[in-house]
N, C-alpha and C. Protein backbone atom coordinates (compact mmCIF):
# COMPACT_ATOMS: atom_id res chain seq x y z
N UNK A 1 86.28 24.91 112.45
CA UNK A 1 85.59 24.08 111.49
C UNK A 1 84.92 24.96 110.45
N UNK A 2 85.13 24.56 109.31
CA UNK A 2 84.37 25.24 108.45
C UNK A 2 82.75 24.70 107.78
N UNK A 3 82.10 25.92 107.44
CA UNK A 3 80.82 25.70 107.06
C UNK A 3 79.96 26.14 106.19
N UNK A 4 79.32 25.45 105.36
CA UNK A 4 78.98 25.94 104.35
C UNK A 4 77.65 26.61 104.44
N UNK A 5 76.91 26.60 105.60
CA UNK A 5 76.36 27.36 105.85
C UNK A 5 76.40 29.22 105.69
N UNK A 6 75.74 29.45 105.53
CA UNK A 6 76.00 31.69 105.04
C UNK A 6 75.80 31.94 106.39
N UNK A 7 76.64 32.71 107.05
CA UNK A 7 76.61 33.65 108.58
C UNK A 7 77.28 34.79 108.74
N UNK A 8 77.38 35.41 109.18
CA UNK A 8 77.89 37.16 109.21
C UNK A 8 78.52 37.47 108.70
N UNK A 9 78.58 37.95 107.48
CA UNK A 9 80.07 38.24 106.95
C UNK A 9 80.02 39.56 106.26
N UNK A 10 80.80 40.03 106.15
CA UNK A 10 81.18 41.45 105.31
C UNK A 10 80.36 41.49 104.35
N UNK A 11 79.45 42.34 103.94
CA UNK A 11 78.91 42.60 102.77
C UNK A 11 79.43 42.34 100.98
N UNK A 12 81.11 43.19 101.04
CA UNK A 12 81.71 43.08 100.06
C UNK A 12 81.98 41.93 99.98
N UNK A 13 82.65 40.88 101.33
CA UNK A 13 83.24 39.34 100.96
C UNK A 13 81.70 38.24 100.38
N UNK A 14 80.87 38.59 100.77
CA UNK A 14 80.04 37.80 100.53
C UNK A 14 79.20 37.93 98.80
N UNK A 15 79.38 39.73 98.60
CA UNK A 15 79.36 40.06 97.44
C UNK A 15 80.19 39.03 96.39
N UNK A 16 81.63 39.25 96.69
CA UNK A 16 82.90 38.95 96.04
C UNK A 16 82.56 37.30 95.41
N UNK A 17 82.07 36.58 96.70
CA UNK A 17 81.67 35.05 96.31
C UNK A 17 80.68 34.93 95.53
N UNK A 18 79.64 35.57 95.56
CA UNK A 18 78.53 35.22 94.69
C UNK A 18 78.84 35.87 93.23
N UNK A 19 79.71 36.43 93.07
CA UNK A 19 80.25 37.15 91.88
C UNK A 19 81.17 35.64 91.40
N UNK A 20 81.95 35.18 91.72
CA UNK A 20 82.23 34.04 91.50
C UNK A 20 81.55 33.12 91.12
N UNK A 21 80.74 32.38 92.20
CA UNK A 21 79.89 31.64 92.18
C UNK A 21 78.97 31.78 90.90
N UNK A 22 78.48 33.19 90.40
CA UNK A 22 77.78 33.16 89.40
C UNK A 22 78.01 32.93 88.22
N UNK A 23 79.48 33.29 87.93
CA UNK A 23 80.52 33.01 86.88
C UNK A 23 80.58 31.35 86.73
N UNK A 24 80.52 30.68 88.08
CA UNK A 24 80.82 29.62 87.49
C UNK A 24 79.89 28.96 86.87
N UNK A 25 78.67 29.02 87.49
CA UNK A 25 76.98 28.44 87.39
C UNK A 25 76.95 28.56 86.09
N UNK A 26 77.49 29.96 85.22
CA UNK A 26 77.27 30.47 84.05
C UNK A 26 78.14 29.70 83.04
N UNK A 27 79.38 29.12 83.50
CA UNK A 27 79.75 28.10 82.82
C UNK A 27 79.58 26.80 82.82
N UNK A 28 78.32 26.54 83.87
CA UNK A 28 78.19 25.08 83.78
C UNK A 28 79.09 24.44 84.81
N UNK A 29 79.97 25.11 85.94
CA UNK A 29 80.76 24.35 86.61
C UNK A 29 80.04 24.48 88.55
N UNK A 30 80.22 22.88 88.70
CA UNK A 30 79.70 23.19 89.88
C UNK A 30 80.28 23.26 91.01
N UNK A 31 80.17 24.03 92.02
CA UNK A 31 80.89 24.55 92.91
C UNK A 31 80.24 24.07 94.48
N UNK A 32 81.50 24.10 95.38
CA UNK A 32 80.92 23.81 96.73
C UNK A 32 81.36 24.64 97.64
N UNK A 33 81.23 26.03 98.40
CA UNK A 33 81.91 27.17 98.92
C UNK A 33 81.45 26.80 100.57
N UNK A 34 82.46 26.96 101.25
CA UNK A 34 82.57 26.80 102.45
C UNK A 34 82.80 28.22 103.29
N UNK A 35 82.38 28.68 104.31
CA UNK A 35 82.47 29.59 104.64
C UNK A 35 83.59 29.62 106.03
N UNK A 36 84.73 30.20 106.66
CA UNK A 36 85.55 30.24 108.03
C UNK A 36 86.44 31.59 107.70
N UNK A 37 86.95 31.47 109.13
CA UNK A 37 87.24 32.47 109.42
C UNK A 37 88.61 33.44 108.56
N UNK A 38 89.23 34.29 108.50
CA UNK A 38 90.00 35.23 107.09
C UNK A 38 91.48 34.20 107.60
N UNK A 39 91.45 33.52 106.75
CA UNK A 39 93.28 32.28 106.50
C UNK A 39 94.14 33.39 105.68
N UNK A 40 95.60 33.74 106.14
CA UNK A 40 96.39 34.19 105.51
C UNK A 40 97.44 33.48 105.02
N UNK A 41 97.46 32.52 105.28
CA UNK A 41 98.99 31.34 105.45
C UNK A 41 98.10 29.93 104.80
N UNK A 42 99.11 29.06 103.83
CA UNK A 42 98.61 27.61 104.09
C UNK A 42 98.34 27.05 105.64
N UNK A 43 99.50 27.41 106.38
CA UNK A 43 99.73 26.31 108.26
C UNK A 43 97.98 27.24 108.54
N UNK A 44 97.87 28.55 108.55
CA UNK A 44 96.25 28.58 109.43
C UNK A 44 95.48 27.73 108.55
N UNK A 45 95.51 27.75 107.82
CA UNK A 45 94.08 26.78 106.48
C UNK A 45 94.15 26.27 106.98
N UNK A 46 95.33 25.08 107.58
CA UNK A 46 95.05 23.26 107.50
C UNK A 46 94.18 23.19 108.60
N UNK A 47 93.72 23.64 109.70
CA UNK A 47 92.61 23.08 110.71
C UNK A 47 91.20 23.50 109.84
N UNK A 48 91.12 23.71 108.71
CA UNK A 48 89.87 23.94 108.19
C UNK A 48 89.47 23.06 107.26
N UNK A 49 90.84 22.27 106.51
CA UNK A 49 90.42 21.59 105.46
C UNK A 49 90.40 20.59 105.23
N UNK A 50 90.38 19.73 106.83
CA UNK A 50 89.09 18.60 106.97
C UNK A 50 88.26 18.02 106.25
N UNK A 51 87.37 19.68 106.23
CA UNK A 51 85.49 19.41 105.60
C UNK A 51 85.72 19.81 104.16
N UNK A 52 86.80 19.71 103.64
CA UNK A 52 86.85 19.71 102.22
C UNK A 52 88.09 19.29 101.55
N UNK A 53 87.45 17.84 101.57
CA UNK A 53 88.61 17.01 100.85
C UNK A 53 88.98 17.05 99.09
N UNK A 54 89.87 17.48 99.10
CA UNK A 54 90.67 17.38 97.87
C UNK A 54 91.91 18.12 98.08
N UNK A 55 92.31 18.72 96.64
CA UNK A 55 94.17 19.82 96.59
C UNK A 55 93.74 21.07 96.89
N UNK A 56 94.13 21.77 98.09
CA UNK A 56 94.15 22.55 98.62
C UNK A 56 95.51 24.06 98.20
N UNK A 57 95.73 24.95 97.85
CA UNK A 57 96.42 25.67 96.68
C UNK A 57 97.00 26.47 98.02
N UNK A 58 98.59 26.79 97.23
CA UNK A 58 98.87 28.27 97.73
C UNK A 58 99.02 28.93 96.13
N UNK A 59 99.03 30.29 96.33
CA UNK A 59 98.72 30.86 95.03
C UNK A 59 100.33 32.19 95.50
N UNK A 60 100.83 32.41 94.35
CA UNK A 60 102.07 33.10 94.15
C UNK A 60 102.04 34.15 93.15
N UNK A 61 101.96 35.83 93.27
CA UNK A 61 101.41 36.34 92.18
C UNK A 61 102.85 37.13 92.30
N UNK A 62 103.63 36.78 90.66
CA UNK A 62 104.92 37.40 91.02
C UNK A 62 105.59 37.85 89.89
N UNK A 63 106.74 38.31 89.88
CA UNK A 63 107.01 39.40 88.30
C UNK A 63 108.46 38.36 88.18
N UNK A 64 108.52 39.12 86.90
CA UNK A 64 110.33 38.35 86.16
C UNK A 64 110.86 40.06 85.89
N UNK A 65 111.91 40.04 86.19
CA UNK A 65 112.74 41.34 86.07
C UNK A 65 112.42 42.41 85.00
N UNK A 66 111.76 41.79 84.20
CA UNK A 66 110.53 42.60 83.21
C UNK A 66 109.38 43.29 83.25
N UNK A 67 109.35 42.87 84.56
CA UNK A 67 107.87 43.39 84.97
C UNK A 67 106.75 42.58 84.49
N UNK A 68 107.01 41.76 83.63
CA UNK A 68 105.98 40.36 83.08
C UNK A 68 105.54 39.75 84.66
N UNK A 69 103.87 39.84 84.78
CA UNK A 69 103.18 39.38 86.07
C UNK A 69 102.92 37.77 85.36
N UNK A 70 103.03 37.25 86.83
CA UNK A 70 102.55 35.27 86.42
C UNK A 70 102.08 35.10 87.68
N UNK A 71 101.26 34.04 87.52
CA UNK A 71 100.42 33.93 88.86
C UNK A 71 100.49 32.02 88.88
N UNK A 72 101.34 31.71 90.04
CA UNK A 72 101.96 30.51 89.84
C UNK A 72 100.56 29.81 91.30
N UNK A 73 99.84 28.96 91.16
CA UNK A 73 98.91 28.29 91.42
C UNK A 73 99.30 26.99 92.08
N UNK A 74 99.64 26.53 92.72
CA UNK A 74 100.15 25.31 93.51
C UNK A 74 99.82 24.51 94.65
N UNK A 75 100.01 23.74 94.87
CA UNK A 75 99.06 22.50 95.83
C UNK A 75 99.84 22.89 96.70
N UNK A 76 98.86 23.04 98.12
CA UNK A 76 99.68 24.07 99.42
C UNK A 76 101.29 23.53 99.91
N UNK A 77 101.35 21.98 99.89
CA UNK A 77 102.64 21.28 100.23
C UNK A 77 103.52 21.48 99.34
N UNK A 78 103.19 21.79 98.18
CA UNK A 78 104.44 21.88 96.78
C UNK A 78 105.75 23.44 97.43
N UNK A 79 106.94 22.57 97.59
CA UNK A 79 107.79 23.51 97.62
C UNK A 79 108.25 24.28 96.39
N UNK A 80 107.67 25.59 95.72
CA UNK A 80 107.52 25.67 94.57
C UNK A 80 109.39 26.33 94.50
N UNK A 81 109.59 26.13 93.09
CA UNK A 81 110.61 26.26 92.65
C UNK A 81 110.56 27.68 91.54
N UNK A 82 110.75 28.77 92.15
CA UNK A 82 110.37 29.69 91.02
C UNK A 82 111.43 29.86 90.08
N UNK A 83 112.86 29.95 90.53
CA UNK A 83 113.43 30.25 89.25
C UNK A 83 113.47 29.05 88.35
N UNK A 84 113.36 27.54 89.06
CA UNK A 84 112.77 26.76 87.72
C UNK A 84 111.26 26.83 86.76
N UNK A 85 110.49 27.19 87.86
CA UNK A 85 109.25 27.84 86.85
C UNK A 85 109.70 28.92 85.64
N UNK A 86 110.22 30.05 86.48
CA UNK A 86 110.62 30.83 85.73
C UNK A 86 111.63 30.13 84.21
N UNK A 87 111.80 29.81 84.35
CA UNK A 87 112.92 29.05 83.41
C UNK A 87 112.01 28.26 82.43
N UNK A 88 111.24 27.31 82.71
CA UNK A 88 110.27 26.59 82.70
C UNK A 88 109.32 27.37 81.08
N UNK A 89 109.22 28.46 81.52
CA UNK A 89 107.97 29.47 81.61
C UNK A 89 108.74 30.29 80.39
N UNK A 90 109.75 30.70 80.45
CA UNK A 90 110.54 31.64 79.74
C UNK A 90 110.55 32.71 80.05
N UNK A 91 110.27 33.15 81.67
CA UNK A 91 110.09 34.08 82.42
C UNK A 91 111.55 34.77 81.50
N UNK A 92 111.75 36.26 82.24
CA UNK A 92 113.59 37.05 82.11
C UNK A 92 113.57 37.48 83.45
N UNK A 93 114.78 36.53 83.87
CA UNK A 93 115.55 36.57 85.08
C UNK A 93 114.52 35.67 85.81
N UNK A 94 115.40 36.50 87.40
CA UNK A 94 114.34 35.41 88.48
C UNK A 94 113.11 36.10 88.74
N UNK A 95 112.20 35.42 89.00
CA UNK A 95 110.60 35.83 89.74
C UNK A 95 111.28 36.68 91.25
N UNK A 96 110.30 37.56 91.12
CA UNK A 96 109.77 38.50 92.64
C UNK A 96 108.46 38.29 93.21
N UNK A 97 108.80 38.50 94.18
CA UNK A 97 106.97 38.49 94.70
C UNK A 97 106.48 40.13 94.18
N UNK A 98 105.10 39.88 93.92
CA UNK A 98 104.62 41.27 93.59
C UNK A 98 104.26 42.12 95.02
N UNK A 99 104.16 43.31 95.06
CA UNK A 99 103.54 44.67 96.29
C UNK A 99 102.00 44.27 96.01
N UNK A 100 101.62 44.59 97.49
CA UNK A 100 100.55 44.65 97.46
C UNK A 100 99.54 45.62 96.33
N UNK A 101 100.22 46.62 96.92
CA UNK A 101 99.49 47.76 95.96
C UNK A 101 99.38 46.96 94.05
N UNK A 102 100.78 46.42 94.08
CA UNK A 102 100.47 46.36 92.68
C UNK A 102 99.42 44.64 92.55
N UNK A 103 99.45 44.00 93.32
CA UNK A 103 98.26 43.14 93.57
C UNK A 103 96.62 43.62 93.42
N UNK A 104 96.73 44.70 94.18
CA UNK A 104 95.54 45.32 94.22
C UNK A 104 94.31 45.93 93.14
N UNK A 105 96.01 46.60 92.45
CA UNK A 105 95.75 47.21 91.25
C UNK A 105 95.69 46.39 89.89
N UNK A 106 96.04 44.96 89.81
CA UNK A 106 96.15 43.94 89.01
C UNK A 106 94.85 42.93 89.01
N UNK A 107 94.75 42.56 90.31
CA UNK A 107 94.08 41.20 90.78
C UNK A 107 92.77 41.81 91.37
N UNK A 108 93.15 43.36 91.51
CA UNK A 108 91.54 43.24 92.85
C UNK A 108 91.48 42.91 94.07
N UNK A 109 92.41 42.54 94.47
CA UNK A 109 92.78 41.64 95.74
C UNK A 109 93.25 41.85 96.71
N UNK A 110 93.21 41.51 98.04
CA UNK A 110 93.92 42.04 98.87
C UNK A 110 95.02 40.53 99.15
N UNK A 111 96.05 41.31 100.01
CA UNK A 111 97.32 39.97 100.28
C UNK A 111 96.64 38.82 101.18
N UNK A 112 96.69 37.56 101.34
CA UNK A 112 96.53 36.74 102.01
C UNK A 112 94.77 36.13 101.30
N UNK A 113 94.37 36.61 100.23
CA UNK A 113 93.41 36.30 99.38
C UNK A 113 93.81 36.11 97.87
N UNK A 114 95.16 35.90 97.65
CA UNK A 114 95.30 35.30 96.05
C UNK A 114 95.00 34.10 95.67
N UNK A 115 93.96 34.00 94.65
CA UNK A 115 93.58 32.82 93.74
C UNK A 115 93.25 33.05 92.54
N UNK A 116 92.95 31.65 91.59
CA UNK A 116 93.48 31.97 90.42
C UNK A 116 91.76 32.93 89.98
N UNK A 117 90.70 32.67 91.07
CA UNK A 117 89.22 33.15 90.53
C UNK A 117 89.72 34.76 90.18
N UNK A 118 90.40 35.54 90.74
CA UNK A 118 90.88 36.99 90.28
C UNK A 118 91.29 37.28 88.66
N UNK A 119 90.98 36.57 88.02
CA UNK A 119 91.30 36.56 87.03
C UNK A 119 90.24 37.26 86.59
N UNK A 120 88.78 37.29 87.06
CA UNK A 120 87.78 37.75 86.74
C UNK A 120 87.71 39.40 86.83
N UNK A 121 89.07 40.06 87.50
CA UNK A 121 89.05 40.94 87.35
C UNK A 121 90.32 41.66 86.75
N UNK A 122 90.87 41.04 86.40
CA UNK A 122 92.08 40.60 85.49
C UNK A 122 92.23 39.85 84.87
N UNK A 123 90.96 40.41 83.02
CA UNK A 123 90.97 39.08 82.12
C UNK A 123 92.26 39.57 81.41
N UNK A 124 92.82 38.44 80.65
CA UNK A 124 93.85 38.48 79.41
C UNK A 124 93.78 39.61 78.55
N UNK A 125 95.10 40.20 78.66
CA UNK A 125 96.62 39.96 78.98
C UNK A 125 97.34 40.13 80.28
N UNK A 126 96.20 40.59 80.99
CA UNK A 126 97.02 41.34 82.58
C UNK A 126 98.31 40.53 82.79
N UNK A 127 98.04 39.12 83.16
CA UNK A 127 99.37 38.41 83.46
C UNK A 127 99.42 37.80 82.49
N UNK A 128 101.16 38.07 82.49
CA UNK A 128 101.72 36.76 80.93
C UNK A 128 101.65 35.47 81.16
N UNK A 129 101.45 35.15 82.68
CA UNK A 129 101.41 33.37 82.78
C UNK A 129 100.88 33.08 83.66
N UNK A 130 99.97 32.17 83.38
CA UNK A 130 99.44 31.70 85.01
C UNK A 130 99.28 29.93 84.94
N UNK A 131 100.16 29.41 85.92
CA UNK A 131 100.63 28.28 86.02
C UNK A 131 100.13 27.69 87.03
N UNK A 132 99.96 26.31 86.62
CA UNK A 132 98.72 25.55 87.57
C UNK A 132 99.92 24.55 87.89
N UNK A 133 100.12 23.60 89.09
CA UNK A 133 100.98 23.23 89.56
C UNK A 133 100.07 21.64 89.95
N UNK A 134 100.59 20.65 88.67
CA UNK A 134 100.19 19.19 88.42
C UNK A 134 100.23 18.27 89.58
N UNK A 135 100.46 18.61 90.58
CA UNK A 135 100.24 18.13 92.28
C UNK A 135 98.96 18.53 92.70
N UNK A 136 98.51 19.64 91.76
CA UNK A 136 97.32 20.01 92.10
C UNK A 136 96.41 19.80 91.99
N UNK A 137 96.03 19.57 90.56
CA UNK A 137 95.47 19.57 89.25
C UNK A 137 95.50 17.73 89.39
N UNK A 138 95.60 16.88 89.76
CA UNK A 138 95.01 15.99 90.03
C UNK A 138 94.37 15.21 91.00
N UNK A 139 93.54 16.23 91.57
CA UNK A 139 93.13 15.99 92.80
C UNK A 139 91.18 16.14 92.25
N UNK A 140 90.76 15.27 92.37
CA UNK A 140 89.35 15.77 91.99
C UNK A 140 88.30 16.67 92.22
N UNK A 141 88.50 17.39 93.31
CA UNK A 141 88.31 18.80 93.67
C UNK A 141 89.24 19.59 94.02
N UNK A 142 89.48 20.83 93.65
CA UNK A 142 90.67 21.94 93.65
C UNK A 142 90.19 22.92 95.02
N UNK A 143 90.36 23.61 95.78
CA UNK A 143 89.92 24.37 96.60
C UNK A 143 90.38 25.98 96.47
N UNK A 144 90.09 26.92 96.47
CA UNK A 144 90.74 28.30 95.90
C UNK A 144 89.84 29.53 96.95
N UNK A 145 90.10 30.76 97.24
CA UNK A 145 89.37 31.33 97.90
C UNK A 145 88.59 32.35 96.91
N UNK A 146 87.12 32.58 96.88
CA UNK A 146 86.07 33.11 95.96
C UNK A 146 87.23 34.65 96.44
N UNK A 147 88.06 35.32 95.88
CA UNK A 147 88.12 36.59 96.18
C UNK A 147 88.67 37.07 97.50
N UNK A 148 88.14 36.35 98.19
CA UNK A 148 88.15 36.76 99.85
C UNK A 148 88.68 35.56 100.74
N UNK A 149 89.50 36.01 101.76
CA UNK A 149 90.18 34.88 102.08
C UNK A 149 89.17 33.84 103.76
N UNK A 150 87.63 34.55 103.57
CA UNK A 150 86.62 34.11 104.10
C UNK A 150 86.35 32.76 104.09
N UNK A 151 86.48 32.54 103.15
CA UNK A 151 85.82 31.50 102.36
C UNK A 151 86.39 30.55 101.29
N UNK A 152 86.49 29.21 100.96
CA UNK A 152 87.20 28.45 100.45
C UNK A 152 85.95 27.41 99.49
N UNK A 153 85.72 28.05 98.23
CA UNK A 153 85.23 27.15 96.85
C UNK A 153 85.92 26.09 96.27
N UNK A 154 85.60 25.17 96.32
CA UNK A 154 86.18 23.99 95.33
C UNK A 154 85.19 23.37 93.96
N UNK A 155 86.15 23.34 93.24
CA UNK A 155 85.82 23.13 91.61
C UNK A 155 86.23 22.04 91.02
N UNK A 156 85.88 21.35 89.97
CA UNK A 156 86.93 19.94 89.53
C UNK A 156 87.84 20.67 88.80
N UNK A 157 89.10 20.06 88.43
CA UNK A 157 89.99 21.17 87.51
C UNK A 157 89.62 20.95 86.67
N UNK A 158 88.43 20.42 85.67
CA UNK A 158 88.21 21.10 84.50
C UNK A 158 87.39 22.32 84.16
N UNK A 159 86.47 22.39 86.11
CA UNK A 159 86.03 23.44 86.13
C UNK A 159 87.09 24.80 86.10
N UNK A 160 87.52 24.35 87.05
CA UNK A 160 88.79 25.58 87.21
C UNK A 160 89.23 26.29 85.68
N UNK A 161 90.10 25.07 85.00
CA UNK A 161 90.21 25.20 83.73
C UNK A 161 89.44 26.31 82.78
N UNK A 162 87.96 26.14 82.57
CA UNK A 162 87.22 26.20 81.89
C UNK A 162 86.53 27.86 82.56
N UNK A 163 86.89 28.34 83.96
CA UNK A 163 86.83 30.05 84.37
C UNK A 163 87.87 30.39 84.08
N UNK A 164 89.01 29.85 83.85
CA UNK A 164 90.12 30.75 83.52
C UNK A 164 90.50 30.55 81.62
N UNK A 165 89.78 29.94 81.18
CA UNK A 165 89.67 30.37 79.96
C UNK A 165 88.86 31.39 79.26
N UNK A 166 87.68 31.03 80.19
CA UNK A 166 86.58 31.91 79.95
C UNK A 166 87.21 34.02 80.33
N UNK A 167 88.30 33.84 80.57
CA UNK A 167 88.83 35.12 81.03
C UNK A 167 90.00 35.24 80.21
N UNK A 168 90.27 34.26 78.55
CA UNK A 168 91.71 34.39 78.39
C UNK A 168 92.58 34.26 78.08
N UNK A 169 92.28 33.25 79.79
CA UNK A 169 93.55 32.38 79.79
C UNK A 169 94.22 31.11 79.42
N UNK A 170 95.54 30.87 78.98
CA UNK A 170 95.71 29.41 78.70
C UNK A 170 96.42 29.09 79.68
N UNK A 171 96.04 28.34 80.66
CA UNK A 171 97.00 27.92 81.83
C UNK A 171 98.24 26.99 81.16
N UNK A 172 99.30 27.27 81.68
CA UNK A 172 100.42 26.07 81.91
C UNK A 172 100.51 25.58 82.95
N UNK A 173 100.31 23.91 82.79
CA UNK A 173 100.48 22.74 83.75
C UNK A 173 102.01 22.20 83.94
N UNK A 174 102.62 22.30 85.03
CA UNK A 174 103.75 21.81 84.82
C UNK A 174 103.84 21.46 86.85
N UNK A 175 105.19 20.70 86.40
CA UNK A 175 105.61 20.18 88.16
C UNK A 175 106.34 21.52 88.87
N UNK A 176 105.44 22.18 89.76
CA UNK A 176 105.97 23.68 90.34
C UNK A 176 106.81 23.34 91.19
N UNK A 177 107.23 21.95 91.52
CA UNK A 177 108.77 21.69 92.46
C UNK A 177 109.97 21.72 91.88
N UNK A 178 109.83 20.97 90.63
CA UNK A 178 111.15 21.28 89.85
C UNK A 178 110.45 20.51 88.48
N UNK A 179 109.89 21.91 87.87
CA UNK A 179 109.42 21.73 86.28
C UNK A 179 110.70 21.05 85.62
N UNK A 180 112.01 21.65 85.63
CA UNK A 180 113.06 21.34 84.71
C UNK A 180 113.40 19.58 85.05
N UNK A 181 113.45 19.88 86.34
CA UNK A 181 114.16 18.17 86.54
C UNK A 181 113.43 17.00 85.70
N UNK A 182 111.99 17.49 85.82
CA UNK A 182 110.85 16.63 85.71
C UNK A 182 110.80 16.44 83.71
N UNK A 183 111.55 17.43 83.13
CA UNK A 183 112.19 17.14 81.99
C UNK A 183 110.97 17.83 80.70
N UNK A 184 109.81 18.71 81.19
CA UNK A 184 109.38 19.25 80.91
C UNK A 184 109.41 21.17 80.86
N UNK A 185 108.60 21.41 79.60
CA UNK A 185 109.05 22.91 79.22
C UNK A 185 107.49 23.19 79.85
N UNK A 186 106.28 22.59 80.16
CA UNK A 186 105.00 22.71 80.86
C UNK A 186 104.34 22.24 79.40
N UNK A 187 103.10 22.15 79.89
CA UNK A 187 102.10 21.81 78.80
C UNK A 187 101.03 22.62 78.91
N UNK A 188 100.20 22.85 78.04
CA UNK A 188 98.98 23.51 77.88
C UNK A 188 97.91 22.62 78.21
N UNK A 189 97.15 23.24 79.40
CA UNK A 189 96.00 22.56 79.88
C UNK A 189 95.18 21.68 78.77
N UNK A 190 94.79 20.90 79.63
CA UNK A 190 93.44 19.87 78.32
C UNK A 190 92.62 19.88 78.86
């Protein structure tokens, strides 16, 4: 069960959240951070996200044969479709998953902790795209991990929206199951 209560945690992870958390306060967005144990997978999350109802994300930080980084953002059930994103997107060629190392060195991040809040340490241009996945994005609270995969913050997506601009970025909204079928090239957040 998760809790929003503060209890033992790593110095740096707890750092990492309030570094977040302050970012958002600073934009006016309000936040609700839950604290459990380090989730690497959507299947471990789901016994946690019970106590925090809304769209729950897997996050995809991955290259096009260019080496162009995109960080594809998606509602944990969405079977994402990358080479239609990619396509979508105007990626070149198909998407890869990125190395850790080069995660690290991009995002700040370690594996099994990607969300779109890393942006804060990777403002614009780091990645050429970062795509929010419209299964998601209409859910009235978004859920994402502050940095650390400790802990699980939820935002409304205009909050969301409105930290990753503040870093940038212009998200593209599009259907991350099959953008093309769905007869869209993505749209620019509103």
């Amino acid at each position: 069960m998760a809790s929003e209560e503060a209890t033992a945690d790593h110095p740096d992870h707890a750092a990492d959240r309030a570094r977040v958390e302050a970012r958002l306060a600073e934009l006016g967005v309000d936040c609700r951070t839950f604290q459990h144990p380090a989730i690497m997978t959507v299947d471990e999350g789901r016994a946690f996200k019970a106590d925090m109802p809304g769209g729950h994300s897997k996050n995809l930080f991955v290259k096009d044969k260019k080496g162009a980084l995109a960080l594809v953002v998606a509602h944990c059930d969405t079977r994402v479709d990358l080479v239609a994103v990619g396509k979508a997107i105007g990626a070149k060629g198909r998407f890869s998953f990125c190395s850790a190392d080069l995660m690290r060195a991009t995002l700040g991040i370690e594996p099994g902790s990607v969300t779109p809040f890393a942006v804060m340490n990777a403002p614009a241009p780091a990645l050429s795209w970062l795509v929010l996945d419209s299964a998601l994005m209409r859910h009235e609270t978004v859920w994402f991990h502050p940095l650390r995969n400790t802990a699980s913050t939820g935002v409304d997506p205009q909050g969301l929206l409105a930290f990753l601009r503040a870093f940038g970025y212009e998200p593209v909204v599009l259907d991350a199951s099959s953008p093309l079928l769905a007869g869209a090239r993505g749209e620019v957040a509103t």
